[in-house]
C-alpha atoms as a PDB file:
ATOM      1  CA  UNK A   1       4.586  17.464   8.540  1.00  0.00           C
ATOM      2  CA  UNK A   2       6.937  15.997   5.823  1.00  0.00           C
ATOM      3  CA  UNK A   3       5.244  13.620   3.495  1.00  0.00           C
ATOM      4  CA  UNK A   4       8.000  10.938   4.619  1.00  0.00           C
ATOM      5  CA  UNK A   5       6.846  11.537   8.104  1.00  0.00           C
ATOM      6  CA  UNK A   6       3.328  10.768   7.321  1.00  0.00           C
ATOM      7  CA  UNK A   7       4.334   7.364   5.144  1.00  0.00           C
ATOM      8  CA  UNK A   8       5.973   6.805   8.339  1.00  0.00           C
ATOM      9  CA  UNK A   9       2.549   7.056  10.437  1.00  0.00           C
ATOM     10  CA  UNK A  10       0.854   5.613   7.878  1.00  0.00           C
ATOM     11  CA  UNK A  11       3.001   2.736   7.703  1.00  0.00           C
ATOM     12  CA  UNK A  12       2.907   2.245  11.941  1.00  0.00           C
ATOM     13  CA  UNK A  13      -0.793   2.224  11.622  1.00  0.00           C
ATOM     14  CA  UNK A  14      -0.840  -0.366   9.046  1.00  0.00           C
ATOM     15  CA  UNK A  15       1.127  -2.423  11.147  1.00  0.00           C
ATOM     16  CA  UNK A  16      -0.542  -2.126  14.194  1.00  0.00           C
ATOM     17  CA  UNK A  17      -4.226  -2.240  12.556  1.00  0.00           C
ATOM     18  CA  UNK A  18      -2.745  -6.124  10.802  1.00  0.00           C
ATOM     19  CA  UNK A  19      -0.203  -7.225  13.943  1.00  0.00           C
ATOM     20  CA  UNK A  20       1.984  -8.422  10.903  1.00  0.00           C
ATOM     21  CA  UNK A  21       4.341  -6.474   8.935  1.00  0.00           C
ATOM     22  CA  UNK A  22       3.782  -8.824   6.069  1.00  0.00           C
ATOM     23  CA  UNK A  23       0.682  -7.984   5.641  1.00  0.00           C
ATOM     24  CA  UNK A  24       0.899  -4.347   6.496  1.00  0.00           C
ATOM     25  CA  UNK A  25       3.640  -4.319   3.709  1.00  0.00           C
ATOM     26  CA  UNK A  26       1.214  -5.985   1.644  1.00  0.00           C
ATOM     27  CA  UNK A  27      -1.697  -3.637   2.201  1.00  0.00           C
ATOM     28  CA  UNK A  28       0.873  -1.132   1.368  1.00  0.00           C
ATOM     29  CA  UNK A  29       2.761  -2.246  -1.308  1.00  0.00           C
ATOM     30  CA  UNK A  30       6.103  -2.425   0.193  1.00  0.00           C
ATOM     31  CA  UNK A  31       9.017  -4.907   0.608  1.00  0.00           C
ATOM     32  CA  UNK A  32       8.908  -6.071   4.552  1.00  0.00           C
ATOM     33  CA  UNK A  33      12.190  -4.807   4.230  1.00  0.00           C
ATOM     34  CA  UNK A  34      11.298  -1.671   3.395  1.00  0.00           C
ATOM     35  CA  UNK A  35       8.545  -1.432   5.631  1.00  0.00           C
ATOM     36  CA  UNK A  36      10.960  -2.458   8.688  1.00  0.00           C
ATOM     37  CA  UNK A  37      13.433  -0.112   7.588  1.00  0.00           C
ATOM     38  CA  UNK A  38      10.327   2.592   7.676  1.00  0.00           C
ATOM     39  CA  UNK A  39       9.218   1.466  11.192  1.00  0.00           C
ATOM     40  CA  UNK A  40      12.446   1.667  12.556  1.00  0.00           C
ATOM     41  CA  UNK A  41      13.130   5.318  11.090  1.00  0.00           C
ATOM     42  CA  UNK A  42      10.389   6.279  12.984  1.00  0.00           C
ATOM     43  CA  UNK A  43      10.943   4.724  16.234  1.00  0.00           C
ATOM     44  CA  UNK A  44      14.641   6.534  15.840  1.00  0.00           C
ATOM     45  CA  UNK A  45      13.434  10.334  14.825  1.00  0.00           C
ATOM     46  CA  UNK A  46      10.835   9.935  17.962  1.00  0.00           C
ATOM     47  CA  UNK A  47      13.322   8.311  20.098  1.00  0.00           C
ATOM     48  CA  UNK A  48      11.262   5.640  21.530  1.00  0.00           C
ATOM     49  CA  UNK A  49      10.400   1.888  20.968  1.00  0.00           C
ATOM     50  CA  UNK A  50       6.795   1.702  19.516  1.00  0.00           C
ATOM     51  CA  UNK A  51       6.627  -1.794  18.791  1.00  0.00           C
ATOM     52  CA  UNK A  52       7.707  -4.954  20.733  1.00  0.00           C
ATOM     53  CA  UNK A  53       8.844  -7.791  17.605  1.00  0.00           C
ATOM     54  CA  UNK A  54       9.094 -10.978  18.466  1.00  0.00           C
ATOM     55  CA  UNK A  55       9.974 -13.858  15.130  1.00  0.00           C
ATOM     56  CA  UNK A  56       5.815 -14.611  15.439  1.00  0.00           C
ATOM     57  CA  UNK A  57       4.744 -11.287  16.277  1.00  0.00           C
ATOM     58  CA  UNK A  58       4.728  -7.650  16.929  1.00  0.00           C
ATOM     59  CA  UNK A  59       2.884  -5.761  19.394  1.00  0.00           C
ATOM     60  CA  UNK A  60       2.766  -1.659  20.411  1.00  0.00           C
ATOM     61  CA  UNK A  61       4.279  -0.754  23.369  1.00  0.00           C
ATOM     62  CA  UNK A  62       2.296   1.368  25.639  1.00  0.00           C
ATOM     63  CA  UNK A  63       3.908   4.815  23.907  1.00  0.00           C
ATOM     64  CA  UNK A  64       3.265   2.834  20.618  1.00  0.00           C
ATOM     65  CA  UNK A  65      -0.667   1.878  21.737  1.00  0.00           C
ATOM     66  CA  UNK A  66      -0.621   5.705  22.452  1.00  0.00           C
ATOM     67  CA  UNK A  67       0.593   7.302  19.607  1.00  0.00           C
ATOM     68  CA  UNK A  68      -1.799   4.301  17.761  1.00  0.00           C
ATOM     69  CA  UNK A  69      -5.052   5.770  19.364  1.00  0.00           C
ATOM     70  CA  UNK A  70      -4.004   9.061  18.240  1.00  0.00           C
ATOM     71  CA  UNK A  71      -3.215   8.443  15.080  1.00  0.00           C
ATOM     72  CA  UNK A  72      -5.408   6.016  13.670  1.00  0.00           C
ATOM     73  CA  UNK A  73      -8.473   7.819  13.252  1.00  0.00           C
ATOM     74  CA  UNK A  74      -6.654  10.610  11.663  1.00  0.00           C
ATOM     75  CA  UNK A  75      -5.430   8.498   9.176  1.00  0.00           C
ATOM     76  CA  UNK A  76      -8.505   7.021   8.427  1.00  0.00           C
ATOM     77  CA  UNK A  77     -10.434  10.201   7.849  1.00  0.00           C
ATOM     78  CA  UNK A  78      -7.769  11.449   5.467  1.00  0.00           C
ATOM     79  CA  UNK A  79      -8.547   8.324   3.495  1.00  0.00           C
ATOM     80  CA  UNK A  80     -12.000   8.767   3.083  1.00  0.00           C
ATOM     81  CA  UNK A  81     -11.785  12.395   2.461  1.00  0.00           C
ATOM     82  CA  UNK A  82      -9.650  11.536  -0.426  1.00  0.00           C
ATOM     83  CA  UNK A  83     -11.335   8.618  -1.477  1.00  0.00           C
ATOM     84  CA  UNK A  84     -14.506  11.120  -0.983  1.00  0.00           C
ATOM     85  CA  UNK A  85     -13.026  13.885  -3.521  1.00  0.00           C
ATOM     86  CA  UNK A  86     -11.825  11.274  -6.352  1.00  0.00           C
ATOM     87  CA  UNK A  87     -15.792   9.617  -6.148  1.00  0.00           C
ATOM     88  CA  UNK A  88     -17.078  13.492  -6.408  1.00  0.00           C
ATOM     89  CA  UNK A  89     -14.832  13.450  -9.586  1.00  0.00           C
ATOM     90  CA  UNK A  90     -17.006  10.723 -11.398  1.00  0.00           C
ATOM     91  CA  UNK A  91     -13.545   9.297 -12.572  1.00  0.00           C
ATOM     92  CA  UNK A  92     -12.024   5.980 -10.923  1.00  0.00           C
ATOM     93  CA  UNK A  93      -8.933   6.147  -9.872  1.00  0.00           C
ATOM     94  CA  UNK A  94      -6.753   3.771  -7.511  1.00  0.00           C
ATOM     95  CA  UNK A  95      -4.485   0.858  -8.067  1.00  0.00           C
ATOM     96  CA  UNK A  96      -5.584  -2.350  -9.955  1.00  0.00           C
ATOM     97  CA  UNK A  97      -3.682  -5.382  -8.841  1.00  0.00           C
ATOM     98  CA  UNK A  98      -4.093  -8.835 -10.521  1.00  0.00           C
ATOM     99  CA  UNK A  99      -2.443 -11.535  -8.922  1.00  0.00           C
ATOM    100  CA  UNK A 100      -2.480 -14.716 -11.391  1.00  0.00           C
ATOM    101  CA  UNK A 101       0.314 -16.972 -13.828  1.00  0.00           C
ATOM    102  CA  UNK A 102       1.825 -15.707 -15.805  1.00  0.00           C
ATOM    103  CA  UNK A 103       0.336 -17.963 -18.623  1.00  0.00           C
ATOM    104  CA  UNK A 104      -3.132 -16.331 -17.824  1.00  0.00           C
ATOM    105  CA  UNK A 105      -1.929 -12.843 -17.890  1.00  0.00           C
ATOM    106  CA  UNK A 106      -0.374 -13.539 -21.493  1.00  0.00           C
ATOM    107  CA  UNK A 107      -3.453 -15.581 -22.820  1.00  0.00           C
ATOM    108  CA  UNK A 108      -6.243 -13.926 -21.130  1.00  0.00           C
ATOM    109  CA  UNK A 109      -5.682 -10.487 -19.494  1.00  0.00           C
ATOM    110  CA  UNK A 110      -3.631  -9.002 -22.137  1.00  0.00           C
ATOM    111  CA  UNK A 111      -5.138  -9.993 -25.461  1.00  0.00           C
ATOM    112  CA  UNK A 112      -8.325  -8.863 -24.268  1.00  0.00           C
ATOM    113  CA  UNK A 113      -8.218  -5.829 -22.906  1.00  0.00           C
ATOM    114  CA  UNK A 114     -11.380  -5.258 -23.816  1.00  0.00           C
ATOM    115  CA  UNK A 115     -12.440  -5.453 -20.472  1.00  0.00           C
ATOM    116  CA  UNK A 116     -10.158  -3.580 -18.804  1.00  0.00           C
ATOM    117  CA  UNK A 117     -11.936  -0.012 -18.814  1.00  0.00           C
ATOM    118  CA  UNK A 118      -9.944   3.410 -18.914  1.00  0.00           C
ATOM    119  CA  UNK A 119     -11.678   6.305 -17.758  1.00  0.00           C
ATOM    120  CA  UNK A 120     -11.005   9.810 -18.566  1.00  0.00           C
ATOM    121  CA  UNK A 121      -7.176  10.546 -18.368  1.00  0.00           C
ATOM    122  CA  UNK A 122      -6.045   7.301 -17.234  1.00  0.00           C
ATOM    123  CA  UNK A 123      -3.003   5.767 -19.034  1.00  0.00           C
ATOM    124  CA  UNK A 124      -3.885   2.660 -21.779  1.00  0.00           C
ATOM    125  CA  UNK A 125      -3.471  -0.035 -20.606  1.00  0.00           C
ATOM    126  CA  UNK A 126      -0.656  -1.609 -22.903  1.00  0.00           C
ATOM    127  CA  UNK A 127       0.617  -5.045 -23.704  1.00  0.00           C
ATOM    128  CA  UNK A 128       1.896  -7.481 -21.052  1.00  0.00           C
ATOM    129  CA  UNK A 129       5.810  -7.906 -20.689  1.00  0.00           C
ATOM    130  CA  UNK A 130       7.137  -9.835 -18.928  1.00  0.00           C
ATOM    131  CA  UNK A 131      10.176  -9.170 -16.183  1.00  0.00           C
ATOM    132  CA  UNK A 132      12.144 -10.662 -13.720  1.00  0.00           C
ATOM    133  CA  UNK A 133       9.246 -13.531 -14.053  1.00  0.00           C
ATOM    134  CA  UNK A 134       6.360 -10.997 -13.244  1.00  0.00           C
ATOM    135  CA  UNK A 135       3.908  -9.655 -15.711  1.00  0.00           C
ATOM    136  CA  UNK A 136       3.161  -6.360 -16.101  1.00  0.00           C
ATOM    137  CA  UNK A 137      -0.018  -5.378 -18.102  1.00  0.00           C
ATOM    138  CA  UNK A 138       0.021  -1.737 -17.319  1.00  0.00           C
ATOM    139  CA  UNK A 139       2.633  -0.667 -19.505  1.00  0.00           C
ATOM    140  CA  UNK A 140       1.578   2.401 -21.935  1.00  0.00           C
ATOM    141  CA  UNK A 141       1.260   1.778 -25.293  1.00  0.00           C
END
């Protein structure tokens, strides 16, 4: 399996598992655009419909309830297997997101960065810039 095709389950799940592609593409980061785009890519290599949409909601079909039961579980065991190998590390590792103004990103995140920790390898965490009206505090030095 092609690491495409997995985002691909992985993003089906998501949607499924929140019965919302905006929060699915939340949880995973993505534009709902993107994430629609994904779903649909998927539902054309398979060749069949794996979610009814409707403007409030989206649903599996019966192939996508299905593939859903199949799937699901997989996914989540190769989450915690991963998530199991990066704790037997002793490092952290993941994604920190901070969602606050702007104002308190410049005043207060990235003055003190103090309390931001870096373990091991991890990249420094650098000074905030700003862009496209979003701050970004995890910018190398």
């Amino acid at each position: 399996m092609r690491g495409s095709e997995f985002a691909e389950l992985k993003a089906f799940v998501a949607v499924v598992d929140r019965a919302s592609f905006a929060r699915a593409a939340d949880h995973l980061g993505l534009t709902r655009s993107a994430l629609s785009q994904t779903i649909r890519h998927l539902e054309s290599r398979l060749g069949v419909q794996l979610l009814n949409r409707t403007t409030r909601s989206v649903a599996p079909t019966r192939a996508g309830s299905r593939l859903h039961e199949r799937v699901a579980p997989m996914i989540s065991e190769m989450d915690i297997a991963v998530a199991e190998a990066i704790a037997g590390t002793g490092r952290t590792a993941g994604t920190l997101r901070i969602n606050t103004l702007g104002m308190a990103a410049k005043k207060i995140i990235a003055p003190d960065q103090s309390a931001i920790v870096v373990v091991g390898d991890a990249k420094q965490i650098g000074p905030a810039l700003e862009k496209f009206g979003k701050v970004d505090v995890t910018q190398e030095k």
